[in-house]
Protein backbone atom coordinates (compact mmCIF):
# COMPACT_ATOMS: atom_id res chain seq x y z
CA UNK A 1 112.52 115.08 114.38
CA UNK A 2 112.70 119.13 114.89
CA UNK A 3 109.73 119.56 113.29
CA UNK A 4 105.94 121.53 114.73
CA UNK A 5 103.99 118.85 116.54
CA UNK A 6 100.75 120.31 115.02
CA UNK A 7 99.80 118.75 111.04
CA UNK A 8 96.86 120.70 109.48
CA UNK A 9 96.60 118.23 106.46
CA UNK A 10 94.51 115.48 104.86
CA UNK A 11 94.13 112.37 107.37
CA UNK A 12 95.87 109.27 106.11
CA UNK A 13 92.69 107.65 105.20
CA UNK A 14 91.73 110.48 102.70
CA UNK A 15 95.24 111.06 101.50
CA UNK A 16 95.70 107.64 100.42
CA UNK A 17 91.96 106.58 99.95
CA UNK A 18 93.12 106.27 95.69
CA UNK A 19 96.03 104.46 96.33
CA UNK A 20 96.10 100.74 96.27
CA UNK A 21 98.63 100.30 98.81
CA UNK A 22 99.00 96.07 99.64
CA UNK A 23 100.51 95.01 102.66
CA UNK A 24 103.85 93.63 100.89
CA UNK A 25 104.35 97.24 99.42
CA UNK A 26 103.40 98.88 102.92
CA UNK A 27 106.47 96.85 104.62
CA UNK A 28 108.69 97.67 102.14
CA UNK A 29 108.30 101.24 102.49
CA UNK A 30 108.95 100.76 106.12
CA UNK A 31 111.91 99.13 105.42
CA UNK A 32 112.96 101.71 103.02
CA UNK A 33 112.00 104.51 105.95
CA UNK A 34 113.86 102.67 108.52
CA UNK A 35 117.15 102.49 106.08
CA UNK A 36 116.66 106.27 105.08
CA UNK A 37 116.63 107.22 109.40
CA UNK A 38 119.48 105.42 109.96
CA UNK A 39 121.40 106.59 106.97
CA UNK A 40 120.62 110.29 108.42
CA UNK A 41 122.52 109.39 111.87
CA UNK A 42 119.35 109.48 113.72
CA UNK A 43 119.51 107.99 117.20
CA UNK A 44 118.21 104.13 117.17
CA UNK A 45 115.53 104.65 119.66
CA UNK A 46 114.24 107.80 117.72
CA UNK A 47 113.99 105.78 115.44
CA UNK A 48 112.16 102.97 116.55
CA UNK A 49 109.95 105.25 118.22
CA UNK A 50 109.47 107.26 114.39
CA UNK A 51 108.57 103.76 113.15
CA UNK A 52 106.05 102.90 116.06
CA UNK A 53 104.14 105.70 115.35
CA UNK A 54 104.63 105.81 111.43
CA UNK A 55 103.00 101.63 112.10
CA UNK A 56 100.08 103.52 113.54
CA UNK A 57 98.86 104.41 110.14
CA UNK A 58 98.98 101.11 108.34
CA UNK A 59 95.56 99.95 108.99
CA UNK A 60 94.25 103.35 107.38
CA UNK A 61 96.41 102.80 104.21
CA UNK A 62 96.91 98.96 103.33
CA UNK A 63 94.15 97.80 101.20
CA UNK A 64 93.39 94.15 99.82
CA UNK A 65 91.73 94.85 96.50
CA UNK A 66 91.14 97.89 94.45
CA UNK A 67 87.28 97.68 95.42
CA UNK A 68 88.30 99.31 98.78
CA UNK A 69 89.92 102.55 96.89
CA UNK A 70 87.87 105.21 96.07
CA UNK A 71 88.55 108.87 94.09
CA UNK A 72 87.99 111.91 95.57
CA UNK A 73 86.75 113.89 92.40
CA UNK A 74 85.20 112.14 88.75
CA UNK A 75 89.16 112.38 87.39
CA UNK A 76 91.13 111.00 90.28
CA UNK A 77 92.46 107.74 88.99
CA UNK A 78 93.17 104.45 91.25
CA UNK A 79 96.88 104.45 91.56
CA UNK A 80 97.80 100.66 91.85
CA UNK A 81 101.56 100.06 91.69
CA UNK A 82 102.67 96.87 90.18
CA UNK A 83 103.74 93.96 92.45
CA UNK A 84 107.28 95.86 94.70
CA UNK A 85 110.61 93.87 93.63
């Protein structure tokens, strides 16, 4: 979206590797990105095509239990956000 093409940060598997993201939350936040695109006038198909690739991350961040999180340092706590409304 206007933005470098080059990203010189964490991968999404270390980023998130603390965070018990579920599936049910995961689809709600893509919901939630999909509303905020559209709500900025970006074109429909950018927009799909922002949500194809964002979808290319999910396996790296949904988790099924806390047992699959893991910290990064000894006082990195296990975010796990309550069940999404």
């Amino acid at each position: 979206m206007g933005g470098p093409k080059a990203y010189g940060g964490k991968t999404p598997i270390s980023a998130h590797q603390h965070m018990m993201i579920s599936e049910e939350l995961y689809d709600i936040r893509s919901q939630l990105l999909s509303a905020a695109i559209k709500e900025a006038g970006i074109d429909d198909e950018l927009r799909k095509e922002w949500l194809a690739a964002d979808a290319t991350f999910k396996r790296a961040l949904v988790k099924k239990s806390r047992d699959e999180c893991s910290t990064s340092y000894p006082t990195q706590s296990i975010l796990d956000f309550p069940k999404p409304l």
